[in-house]
Protein backbone atom coordinates (compact mmCIF):
# COMPACT_ATOMS: atom_id res chain seq x y z
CA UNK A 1 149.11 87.26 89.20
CA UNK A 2 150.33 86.89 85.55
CA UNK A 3 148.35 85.91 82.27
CA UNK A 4 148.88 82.73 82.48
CA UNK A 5 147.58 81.89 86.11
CA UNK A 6 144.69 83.87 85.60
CA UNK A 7 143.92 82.08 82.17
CA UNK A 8 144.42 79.11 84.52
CA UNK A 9 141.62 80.56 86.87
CA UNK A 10 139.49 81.65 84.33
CA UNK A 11 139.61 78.31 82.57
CA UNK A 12 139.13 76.40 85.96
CA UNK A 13 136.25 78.28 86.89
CA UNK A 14 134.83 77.43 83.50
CA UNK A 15 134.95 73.61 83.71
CA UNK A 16 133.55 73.77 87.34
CA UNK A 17 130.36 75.49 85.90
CA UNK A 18 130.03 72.89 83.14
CA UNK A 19 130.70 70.35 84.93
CA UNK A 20 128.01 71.19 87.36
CA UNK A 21 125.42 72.15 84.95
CA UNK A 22 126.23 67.96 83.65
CA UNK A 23 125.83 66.91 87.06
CA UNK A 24 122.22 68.80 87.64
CA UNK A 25 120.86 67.41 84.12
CA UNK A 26 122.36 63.90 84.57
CA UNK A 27 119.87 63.97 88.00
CA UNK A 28 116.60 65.64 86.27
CA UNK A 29 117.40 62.99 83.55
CA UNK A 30 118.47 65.56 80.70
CA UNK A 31 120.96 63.01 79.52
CA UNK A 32 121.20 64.83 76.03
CA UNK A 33 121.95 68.39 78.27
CA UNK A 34 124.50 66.41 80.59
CA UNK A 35 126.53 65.00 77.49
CA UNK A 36 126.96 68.56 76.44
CA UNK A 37 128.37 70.29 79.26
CA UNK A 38 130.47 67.16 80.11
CA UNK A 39 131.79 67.47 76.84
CA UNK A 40 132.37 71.61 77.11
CA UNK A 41 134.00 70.44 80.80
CA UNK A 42 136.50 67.87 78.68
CA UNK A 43 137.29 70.80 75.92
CA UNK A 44 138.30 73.13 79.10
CA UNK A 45 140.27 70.74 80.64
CA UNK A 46 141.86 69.85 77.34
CA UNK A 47 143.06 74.10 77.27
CA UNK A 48 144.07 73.95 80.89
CA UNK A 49 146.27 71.20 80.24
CA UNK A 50 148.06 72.94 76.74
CA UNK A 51 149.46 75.46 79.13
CA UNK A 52 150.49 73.06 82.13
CA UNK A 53 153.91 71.29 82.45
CA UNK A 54 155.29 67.79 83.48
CA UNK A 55 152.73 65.60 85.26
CA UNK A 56 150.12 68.25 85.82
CA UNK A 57 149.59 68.20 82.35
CA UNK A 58 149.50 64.59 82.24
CA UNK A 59 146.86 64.34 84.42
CA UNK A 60 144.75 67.24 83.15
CA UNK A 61 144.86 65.45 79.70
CA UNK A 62 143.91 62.01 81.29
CA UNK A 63 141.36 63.56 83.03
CA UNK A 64 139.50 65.64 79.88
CA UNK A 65 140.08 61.85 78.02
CA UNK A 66 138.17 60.14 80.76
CA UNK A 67 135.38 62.86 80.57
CA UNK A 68 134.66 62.25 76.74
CA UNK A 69 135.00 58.51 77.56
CA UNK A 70 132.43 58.55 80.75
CA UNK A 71 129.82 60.70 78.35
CA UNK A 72 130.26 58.23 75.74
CA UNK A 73 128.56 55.51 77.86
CA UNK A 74 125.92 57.95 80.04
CA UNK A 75 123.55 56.23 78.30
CA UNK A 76 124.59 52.73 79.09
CA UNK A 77 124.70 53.02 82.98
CA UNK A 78 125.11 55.06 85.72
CA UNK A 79 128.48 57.10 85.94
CA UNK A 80 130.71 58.57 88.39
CA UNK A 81 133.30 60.97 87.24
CA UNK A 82 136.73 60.62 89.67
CA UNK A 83 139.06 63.35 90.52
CA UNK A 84 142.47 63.19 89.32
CA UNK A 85 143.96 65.14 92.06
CA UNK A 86 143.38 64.84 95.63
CA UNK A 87 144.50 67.79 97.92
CA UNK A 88 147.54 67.55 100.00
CA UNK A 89 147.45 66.56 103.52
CA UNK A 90 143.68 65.52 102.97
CA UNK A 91 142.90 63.05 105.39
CA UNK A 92 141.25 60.11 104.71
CA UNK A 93 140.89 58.02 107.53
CA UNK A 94 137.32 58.52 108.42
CA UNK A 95 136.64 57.45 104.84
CA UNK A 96 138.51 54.55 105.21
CA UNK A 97 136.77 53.72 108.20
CA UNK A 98 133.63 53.73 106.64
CA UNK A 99 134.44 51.57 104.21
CA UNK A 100 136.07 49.05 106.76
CA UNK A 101 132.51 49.18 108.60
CA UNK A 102 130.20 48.95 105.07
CA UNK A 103 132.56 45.41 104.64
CA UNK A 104 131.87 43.88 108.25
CA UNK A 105 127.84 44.95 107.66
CA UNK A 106 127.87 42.00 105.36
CA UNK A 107 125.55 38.72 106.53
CA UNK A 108 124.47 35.59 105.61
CA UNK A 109 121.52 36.14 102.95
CA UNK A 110 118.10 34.40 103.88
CA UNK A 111 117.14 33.64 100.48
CA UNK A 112 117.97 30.28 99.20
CA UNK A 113 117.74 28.15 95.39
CA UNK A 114 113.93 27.39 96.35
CA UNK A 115 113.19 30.89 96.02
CA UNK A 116 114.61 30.94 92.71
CA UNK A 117 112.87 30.31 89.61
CA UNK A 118 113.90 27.47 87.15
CA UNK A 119 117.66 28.35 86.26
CA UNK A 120 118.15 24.28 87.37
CA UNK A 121 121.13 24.28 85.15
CA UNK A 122 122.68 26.75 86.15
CA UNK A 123 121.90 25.67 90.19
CA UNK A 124 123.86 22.42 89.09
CA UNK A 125 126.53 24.03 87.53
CA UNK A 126 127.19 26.08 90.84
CA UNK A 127 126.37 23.85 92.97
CA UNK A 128 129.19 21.34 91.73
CA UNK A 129 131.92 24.42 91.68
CA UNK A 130 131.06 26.70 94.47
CA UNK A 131 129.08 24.94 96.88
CA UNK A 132 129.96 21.32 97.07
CA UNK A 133 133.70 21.62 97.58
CA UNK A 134 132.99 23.97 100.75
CA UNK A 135 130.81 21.40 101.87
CA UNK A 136 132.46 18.37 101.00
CA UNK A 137 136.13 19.03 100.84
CA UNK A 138 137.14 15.55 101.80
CA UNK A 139 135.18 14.36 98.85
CA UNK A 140 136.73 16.60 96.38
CA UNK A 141 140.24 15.72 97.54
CA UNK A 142 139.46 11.74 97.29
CA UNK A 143 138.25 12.77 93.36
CA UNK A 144 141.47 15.31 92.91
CA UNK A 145 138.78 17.62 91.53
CA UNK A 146 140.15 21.47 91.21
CA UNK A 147 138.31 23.94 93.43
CA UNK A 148 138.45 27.40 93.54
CA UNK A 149 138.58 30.39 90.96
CA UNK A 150 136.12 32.51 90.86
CA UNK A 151 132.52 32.25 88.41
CA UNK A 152 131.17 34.68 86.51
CA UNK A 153 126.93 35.12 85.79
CA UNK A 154 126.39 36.96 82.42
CA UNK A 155 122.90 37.54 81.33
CA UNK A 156 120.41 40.59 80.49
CA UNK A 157 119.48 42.66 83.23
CA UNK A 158 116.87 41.71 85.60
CA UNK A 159 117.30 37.79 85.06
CA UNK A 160 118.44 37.27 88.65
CA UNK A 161 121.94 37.11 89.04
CA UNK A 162 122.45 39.03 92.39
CA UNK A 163 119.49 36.71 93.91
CA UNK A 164 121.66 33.64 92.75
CA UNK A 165 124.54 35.44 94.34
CA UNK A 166 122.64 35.65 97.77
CA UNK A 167 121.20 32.13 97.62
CA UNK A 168 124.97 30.56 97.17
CA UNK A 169 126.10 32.09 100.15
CA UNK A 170 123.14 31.21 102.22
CA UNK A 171 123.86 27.24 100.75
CA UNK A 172 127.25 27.45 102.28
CA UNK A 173 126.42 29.97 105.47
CA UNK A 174 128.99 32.06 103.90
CA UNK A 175 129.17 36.19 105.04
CA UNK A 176 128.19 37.75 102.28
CA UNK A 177 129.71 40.97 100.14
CA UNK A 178 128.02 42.54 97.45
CA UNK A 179 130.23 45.07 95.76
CA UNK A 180 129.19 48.19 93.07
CA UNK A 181 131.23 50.59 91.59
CA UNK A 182 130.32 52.66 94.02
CA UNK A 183 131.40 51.24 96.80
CA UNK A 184 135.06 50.71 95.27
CA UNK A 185 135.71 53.65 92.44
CA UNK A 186 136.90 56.68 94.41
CA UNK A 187 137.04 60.06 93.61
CA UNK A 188 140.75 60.19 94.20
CA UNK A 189 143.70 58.16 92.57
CA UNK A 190 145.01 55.05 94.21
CA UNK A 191 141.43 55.09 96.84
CA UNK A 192 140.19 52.87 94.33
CA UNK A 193 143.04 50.43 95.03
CA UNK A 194 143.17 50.50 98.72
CA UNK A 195 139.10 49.92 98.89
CA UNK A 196 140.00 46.81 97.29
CA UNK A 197 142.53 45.46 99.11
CA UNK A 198 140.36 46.62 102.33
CA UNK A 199 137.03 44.39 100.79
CA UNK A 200 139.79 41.49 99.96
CA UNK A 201 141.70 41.32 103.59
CA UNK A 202 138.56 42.07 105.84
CA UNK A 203 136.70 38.50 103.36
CA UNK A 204 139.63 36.87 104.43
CA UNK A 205 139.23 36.87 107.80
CA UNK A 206 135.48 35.03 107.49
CA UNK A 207 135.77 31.63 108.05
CA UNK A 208 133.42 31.51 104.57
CA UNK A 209 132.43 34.27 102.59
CA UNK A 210 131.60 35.44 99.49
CA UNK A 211 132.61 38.00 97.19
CA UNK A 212 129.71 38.98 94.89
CA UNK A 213 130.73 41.84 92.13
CA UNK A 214 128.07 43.29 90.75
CA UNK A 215 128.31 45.26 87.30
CA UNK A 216 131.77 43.66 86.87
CA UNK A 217 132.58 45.65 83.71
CA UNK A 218 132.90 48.51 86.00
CA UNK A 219 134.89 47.81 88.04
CA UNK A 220 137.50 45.18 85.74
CA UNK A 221 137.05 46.85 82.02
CA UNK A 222 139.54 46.46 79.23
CA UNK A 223 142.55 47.84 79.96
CA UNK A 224 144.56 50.10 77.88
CA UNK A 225 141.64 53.06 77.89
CA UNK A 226 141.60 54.69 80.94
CA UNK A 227 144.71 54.79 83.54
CA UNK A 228 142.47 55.08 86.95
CA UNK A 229 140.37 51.68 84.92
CA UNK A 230 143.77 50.16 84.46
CA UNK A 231 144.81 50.40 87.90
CA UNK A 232 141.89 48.94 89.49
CA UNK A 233 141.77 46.01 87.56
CA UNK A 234 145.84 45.76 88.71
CA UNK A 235 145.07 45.54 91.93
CA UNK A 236 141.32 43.11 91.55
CA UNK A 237 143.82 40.57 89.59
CA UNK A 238 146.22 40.65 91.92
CA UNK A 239 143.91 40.09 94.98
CA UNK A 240 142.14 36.93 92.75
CA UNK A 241 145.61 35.68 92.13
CA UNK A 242 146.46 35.93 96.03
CA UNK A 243 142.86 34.14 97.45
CA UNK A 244 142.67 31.53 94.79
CA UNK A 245 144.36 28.37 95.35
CA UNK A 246 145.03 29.40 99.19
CA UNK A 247 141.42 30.54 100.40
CA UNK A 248 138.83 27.43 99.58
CA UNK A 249 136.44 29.12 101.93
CA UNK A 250 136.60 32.96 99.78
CA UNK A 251 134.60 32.09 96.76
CA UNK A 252 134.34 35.01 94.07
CA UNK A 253 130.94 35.65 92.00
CA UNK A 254 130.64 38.49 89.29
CA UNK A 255 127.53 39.20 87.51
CA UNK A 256 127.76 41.65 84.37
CA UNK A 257 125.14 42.06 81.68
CA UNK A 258 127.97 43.44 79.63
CA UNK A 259 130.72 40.07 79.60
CA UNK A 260 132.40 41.57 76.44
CA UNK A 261 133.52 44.75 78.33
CA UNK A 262 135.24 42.73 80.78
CA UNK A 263 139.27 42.45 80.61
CA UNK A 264 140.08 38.96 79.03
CA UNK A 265 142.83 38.55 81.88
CA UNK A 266 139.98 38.15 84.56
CA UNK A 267 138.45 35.27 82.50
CA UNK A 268 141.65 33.07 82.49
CA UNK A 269 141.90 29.36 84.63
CA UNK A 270 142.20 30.55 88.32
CA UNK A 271 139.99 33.71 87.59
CA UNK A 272 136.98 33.79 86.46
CA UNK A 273 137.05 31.40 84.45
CA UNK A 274 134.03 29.65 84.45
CA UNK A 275 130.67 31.52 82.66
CA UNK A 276 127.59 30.86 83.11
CA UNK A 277 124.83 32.46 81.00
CA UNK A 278 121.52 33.70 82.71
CA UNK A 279 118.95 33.38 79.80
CA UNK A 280 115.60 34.79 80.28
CA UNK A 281 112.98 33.15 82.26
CA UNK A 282 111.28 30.19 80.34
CA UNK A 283 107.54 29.55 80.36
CA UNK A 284 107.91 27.40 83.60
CA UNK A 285 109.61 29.70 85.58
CA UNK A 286 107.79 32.88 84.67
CA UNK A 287 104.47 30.77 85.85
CA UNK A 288 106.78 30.03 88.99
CA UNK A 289 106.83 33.89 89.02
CA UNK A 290 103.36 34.69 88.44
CA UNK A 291 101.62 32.17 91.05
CA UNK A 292 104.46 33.47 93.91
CA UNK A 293 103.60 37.66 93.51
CA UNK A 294 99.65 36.07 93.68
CA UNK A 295 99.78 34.10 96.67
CA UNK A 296 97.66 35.16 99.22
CA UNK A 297 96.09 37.60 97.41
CA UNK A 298 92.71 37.77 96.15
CA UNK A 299 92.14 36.47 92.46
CA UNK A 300 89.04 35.92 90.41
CA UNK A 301 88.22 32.26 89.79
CA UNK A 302 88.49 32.43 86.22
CA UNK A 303 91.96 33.96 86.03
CA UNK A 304 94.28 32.27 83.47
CA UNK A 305 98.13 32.25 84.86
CA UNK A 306 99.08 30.36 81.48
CA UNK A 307 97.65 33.86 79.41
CA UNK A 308 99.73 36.12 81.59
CA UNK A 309 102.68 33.65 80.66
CA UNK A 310 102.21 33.35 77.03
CA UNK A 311 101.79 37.30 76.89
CA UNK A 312 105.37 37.63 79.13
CA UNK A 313 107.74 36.23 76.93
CA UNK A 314 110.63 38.59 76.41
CA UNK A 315 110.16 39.91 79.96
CA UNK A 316 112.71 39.40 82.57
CA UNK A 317 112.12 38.00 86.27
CA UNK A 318 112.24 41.63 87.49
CA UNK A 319 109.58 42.99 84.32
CA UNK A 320 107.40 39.94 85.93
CA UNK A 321 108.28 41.01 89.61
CA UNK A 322 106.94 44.99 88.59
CA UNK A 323 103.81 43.64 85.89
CA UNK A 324 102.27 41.78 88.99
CA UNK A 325 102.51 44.69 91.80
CA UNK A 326 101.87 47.09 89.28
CA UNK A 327 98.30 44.54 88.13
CA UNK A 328 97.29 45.18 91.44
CA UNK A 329 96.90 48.54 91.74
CA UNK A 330 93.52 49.69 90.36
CA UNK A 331 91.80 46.57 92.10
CA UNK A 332 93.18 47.58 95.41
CA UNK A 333 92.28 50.82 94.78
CA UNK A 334 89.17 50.45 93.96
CA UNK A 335 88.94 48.18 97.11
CA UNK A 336 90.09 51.44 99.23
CA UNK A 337 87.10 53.08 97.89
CA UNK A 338 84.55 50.76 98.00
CA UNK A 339 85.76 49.35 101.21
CA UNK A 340 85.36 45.58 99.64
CA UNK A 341 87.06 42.93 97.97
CA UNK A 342 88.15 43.33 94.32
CA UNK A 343 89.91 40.71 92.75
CA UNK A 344 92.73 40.38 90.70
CA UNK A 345 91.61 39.32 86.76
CA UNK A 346 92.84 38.80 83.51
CA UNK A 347 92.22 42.63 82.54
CA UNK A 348 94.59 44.13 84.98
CA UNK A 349 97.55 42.64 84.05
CA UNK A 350 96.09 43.23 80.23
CA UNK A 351 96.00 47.02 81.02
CA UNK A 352 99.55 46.83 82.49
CA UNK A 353 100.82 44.99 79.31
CA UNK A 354 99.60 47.77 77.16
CA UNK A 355 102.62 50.27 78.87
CA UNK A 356 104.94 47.81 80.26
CA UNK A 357 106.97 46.71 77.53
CA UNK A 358 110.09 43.86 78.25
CA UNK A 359 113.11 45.73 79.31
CA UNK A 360 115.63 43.94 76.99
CA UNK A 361 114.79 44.37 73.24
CA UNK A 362 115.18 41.53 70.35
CA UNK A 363 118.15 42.91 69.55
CA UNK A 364 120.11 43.19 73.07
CA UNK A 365 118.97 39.22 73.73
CA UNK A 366 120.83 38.47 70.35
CA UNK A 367 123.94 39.75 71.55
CA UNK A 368 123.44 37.85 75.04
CA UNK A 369 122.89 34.64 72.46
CA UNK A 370 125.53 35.36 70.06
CA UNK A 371 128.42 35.82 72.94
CA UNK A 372 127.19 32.50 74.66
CA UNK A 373 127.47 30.53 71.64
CA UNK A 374 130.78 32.17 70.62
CA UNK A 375 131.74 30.77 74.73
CA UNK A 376 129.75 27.57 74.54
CA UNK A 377 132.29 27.03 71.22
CA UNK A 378 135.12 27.00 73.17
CA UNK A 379 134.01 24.42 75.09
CA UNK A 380 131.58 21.91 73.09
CA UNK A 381 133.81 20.39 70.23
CA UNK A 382 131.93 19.49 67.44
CA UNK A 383 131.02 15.75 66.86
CA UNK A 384 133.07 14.16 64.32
């Protein structure tokens, strides 16, 4: 073996330990830990590929790139790092297979718009481009009203987009697909691309379904970063282009609570073109919240629903969703011990309050406001 291969060696054994010492802190949460040996990983690539040729160098370049770019957002959401190069003569099919059988698990959701709280606006607004035109097609035609495209929710986390997702498709009786990045980014190149097309023709053969993408700006980012990113969104674009205008009964749904991450290709006409913003819960709907997680259960006379509300006002249907179980805790604890009834007061969800803060700060909703003004622009034209 000559100095070069075993530099080679040396070097690869070197980026396998980093990047497995990133891995183990990324789990145990060490997120400051992980960005360091992810970063030592990229720096070893980086050598390894100074002393390759031709397209192995290419990729071992694209590769250390990726790394610095994937520990640049480890603390904006959950990561997976792909392979560059897959072995030859690996076979696939049994991973392909499971993904053709995680596609046809997909049913018809049981949750429907009653179950969701307030949004009506944004019910309407779906309701007259996803959901009417499957069910009244005739009527749509008489009115030469456009169908199709796809719609895209935007909103802070936790404000209910996937349960909007679920409750469409259980309007329509469509089969429904909810799709991660980790159900579509593979580990090896051109997976990623075949995973789609797989999700795409196995929707097609539904007599309705529904596409849901959840975390879109994984999956369609802004191209011109990352080759693997680039080639996704190839293929996603071309699979929207192919469904919409042909397939009324394939609706497409993304949800994102990052919309200005998103390629600006996916949001033309025919794409996703509508947006519709997800705002926090207003007072209404967080009471809607409240009296739902306390039905049935036992509450003292004197507790005030319209405190909890005013005290809840930055805090997102799913903050609500864990402040109420989380309220009833010591009172069914101490109910455990005492083998009696302890209701549910006004103190409980005080305590709670105290160490649940809202999950989107002052300054994250701004951004959600400032993008859906800079949108709402485009389409409200001021009065002359």
């Amino acid at each position: 073996m000559n100095d070069k291969n075993t530099s080679i060696s040396v070097l690869s054994d070197k980026f396998d330990l980093y990047m497995k010492k990133g891995k183990q802190a990324k789990e145990q949460g060490n997120i400051a830990l992980a960005k360091r040996n992810f970063l030592l990983a990229s720096e070893v690539m980086m050598q390894m590929a100074k002393q390759s040729q031709g397209k192995l160098k290419e990729v071992r370049m694209d590769r250390a790139r990726r790394l610095v770019e994937l520990t640049d957002n480890l603390n904006k959401k959950p990561i997976k790092v792909e392979k560059s190069e897959k072995p030859k003569g690996e076979n696939n099919n049994s991973e392909e297979d499971e993904d053709v059988k995680k596609w046809q698990t997909a049913e018809v959701p049981k949750i429907s718009f009653s179950d969701v709280a307030g949004l009506d606006d944004v019910k309407k607004a779906i309701t007259i481009r996803m959901i009417n035109p499957i069910k009244y097609p005739d009527k749509y035609k008489m009115y030469g009203k456009k169908t199709g495209g796809g719609v895209l929710l935007y909103g802070p986390p936790g404000t209910g987009k996937t349960m909007i997702a679920k409750a469409i498709a259980n309007e329509v009786g469509a089969k429904f697909y909810a799709i991660k990045g980790s159900d579509i980014v593979s580990k090896w190149v051109g997976d990623s691309e075949k995973n789609i097309n797989s999700l795409f023709q196995e929707a097609n053969k539904q007599d309705r379904a529904i596409i849901f993408i959840d975390e879109m700006d994984s999956l369609i980012g802004k191209r011109g970063v990352d080759t693997h990113n680039d080639k996704r969104v190839n293929e996603f674009l071309q699979q929207i282009d192919g469904v919409s205008g042909r397939n009324q009964n394939l609706l497409l749904l993304g949800a994102t609570n990052r919309p200005w991450d998103i390629d600006s290709a996916a949001m033309r006409s025919g794409r996703f073109s509508q947006k519709i913003y997800l705002p926090l819960p207003d007072a209404p709907a967080r009471k809607f919240m409240i009296e739902k997680a306390l039905k049935g259960v036992p509450v003292d006379k004197d507790f005030d629903v319209n405190r909890v509300v005013e005290q809840t006002e930055l805090y997102s249907g799913a903050d609500i969703e864990e402040l109420c179980d989380r309220a009833k805790d010591e009172p069914l604890l101490k109910a455990i011990a005492t083998d009696s009834v302890i209701l549910v007061t006004n103190a409980d969800f005080d305590r709670v309050l105290e160490v649940l803060p809202p999950s989107v700060t002052k300054k994250e909703l701004k951004e959600f406001e400032d993008y859906n003004n800079e949108v709402s622009s485009y389409i409200k034209k001021p009065k002359k």
